[in-house]
N, C-alpha and C. Protein backbone atom coordinates (compact mmCIF):
# COMPACT_ATOMS: atom_id res chain seq x y z
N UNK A 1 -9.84 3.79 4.70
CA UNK A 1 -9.24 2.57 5.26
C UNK A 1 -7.76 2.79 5.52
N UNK A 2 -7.21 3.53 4.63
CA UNK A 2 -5.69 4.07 4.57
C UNK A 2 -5.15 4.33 4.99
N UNK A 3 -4.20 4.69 6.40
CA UNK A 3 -4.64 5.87 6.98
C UNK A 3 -3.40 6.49 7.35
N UNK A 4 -1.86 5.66 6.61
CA UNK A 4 -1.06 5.87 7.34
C UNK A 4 -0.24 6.05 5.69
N UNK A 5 0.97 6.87 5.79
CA UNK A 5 1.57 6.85 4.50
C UNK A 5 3.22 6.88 4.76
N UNK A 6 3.73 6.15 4.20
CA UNK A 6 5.16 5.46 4.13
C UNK A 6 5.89 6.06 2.57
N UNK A 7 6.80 7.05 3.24
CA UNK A 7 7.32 7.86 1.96
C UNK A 7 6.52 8.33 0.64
N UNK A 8 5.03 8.77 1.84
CA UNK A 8 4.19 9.35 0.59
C UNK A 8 3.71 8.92 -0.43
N UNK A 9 3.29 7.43 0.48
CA UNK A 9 2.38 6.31 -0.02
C UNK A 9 1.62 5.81 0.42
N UNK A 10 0.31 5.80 0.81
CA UNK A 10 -0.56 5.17 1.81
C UNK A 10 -0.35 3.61 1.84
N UNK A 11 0.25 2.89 2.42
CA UNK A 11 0.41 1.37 2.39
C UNK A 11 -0.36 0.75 3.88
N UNK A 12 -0.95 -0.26 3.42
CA UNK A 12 -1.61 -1.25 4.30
C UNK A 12 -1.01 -2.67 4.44
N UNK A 13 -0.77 -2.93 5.78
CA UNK A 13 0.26 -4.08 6.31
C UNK A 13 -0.46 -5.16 6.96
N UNK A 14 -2.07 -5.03 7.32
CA UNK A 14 -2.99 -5.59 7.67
C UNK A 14 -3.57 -6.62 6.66
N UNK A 15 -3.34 -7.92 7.06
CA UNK A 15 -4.17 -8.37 6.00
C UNK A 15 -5.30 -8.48 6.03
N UNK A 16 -5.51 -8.85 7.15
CA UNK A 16 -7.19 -9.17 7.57
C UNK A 16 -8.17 -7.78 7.18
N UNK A 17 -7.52 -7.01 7.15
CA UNK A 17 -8.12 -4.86 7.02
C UNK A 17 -8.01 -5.28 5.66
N UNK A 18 -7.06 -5.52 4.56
CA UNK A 18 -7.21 -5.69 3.21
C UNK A 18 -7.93 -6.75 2.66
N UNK A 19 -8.19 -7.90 3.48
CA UNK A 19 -8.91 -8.80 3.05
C UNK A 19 -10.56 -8.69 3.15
N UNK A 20 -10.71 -7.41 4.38
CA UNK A 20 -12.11 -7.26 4.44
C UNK A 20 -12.06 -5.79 3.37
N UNK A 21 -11.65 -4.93 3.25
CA UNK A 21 -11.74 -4.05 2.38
C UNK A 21 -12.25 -4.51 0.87
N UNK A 22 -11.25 -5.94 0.77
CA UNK A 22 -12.07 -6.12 -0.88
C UNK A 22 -12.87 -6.32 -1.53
N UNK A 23 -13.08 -7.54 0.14
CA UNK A 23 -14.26 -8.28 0.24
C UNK A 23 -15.84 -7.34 0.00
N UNK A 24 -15.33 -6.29 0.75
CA UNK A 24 -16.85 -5.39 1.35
C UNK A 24 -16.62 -4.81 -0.15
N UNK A 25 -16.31 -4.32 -0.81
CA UNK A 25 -15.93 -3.71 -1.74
C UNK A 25 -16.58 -4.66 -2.95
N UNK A 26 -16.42 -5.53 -3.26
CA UNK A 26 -17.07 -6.76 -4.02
C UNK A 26 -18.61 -6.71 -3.22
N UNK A 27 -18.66 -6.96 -2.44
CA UNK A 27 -20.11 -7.68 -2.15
C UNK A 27 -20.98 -5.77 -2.35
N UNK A 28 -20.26 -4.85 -1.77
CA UNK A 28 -20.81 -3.50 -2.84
C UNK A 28 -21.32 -3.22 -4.02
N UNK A 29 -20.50 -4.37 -5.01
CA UNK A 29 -20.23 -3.91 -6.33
C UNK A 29 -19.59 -2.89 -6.03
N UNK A 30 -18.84 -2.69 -5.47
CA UNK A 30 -17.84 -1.31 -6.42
C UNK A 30 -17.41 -1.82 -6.57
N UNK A 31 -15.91 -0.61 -6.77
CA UNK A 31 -14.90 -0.76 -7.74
C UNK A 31 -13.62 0.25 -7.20
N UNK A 32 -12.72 -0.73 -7.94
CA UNK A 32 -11.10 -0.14 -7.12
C UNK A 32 -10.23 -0.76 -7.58
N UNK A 33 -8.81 -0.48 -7.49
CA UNK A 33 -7.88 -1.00 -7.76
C UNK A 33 -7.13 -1.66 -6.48
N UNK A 34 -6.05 -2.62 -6.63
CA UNK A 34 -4.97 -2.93 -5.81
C UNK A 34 -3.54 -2.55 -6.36
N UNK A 35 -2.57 -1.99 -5.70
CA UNK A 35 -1.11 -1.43 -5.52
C UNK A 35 -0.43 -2.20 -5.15
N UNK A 36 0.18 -3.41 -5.62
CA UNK A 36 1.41 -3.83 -5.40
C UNK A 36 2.90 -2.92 -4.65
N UNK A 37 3.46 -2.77 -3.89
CA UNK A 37 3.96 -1.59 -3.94
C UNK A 37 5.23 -2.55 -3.41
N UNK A 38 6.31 -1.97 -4.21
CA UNK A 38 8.35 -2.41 -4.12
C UNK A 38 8.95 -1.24 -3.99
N UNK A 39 10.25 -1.15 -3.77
CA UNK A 39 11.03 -0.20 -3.70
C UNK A 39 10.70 0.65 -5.40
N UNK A 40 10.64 -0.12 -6.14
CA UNK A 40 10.76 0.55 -7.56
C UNK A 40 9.85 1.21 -7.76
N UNK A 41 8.25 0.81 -7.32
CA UNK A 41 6.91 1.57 -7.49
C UNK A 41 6.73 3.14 -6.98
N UNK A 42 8.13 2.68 -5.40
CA UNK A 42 7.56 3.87 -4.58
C UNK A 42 9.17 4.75 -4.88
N UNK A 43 10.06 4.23 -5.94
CA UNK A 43 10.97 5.68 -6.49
C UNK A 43 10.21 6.20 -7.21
N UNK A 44 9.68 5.22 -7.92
CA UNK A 44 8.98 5.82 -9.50
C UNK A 44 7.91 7.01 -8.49
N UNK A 45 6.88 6.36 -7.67
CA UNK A 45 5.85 7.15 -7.62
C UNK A 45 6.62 8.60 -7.12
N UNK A 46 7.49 8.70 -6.30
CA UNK A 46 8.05 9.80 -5.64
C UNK A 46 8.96 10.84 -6.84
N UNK A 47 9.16 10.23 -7.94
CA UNK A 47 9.95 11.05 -8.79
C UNK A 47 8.37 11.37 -10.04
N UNK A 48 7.43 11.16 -9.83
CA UNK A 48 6.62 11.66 -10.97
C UNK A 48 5.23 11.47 -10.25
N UNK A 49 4.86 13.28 -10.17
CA UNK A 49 3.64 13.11 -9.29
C UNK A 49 2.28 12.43 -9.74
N UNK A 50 2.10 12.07 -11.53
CA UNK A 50 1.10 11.77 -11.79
C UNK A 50 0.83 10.02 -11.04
N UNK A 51 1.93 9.61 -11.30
CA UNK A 51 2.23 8.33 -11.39
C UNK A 51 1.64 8.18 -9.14
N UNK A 52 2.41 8.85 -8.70
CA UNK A 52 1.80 9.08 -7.30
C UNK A 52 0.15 9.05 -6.87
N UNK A 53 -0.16 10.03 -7.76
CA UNK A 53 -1.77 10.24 -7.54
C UNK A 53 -2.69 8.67 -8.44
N UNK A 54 -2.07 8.39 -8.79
CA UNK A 54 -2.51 6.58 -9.41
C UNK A 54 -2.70 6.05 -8.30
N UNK A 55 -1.11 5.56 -7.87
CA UNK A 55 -0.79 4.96 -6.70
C UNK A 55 -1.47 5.28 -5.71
N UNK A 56 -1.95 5.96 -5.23
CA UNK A 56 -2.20 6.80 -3.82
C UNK A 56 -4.07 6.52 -4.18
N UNK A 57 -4.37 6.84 -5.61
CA UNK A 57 -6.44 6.65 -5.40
C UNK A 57 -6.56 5.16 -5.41
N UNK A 58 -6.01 3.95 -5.20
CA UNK A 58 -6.03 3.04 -5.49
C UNK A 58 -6.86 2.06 -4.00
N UNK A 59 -7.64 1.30 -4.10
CA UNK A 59 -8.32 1.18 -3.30
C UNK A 59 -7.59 0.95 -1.30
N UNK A 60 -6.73 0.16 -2.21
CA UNK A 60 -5.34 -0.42 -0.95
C UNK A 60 -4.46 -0.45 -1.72
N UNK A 61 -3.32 -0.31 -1.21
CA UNK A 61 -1.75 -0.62 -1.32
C UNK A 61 -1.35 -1.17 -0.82
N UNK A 62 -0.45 -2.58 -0.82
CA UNK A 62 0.14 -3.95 -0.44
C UNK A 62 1.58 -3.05 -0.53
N UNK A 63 2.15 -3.95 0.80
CA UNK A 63 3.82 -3.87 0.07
C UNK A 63 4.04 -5.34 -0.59
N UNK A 64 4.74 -5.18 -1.46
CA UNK A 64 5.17 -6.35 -2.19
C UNK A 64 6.68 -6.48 -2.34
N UNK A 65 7.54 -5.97 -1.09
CA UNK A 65 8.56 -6.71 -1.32
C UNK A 65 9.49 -6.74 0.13
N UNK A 66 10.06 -7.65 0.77
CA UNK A 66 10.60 -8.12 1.90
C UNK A 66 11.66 -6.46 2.54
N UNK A 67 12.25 -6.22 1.48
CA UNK A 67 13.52 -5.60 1.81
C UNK A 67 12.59 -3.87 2.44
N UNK A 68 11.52 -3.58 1.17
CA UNK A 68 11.04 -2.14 1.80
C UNK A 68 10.33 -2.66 3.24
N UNK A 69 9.46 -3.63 3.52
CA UNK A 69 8.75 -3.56 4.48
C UNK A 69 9.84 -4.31 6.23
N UNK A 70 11.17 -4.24 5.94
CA UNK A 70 12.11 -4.81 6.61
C UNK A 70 12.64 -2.86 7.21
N UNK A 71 12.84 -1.98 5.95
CA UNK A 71 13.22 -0.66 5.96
C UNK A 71 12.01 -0.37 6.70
N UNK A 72 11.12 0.08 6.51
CA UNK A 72 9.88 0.34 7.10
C UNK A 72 9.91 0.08 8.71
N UNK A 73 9.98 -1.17 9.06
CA UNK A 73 10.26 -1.51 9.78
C UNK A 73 11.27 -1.24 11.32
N UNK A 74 12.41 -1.16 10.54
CA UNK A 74 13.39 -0.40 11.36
C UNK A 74 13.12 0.70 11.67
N UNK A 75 12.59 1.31 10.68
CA UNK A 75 12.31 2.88 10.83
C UNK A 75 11.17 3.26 11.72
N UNK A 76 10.52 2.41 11.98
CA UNK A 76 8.88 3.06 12.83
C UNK A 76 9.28 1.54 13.78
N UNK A 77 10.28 1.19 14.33
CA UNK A 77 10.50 0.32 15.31
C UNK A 77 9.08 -0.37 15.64
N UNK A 78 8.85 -1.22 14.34
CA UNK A 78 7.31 -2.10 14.37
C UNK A 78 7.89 -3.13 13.32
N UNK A 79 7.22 -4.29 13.59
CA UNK A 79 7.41 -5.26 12.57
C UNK A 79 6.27 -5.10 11.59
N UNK A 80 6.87 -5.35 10.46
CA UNK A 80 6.37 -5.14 9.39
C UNK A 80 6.22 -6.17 8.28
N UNK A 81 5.44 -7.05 7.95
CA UNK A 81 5.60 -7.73 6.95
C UNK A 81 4.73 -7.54 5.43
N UNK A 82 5.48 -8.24 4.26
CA UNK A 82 5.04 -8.06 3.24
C UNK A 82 3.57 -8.53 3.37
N UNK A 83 2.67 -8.29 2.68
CA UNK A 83 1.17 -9.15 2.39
C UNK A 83 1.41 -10.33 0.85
């Protein structure tokens, strides 16, 4: 579902793609995690690779905070908002 990675983080900006991911994912029964992801998640994950490979098998990754997905933003000249 992932498919794109933002400083070596797969993050998803779609809600409707994350809202059906969980969904399908539940009505599966599987199983997965969700990634909150802030500036702090994605120093931490980038300074300690275990902590990365957490982050990264996690079913989706959200950004969770205005200022990275504003950076993001500028940078890949796309609007970007938090979920």
């Amino acid at each position: 579902m992932m498919t794109r990675k933002y400083f070596n983080i797969y993050l998803e900006f779609d809600k409707i793609k994350v809202d059906s991911l969980i969904q399908t994912t539940i009505s599966q029964k599987g199983k997965g995690y969700v990634c909150s992801i802030e500036s702090n998640n994605l120093t931490v994950a980038n300074k300690n690779p275990e902590f990365l490979k957490v982050v990264n098998a996690a079913l989706v990754n959200i950004c969770d905070g205005s200022v990275l997905a504003k950076i993001l933003g500028l940078l890949n000249r796309h609007n970007m908002i938090r979920i």
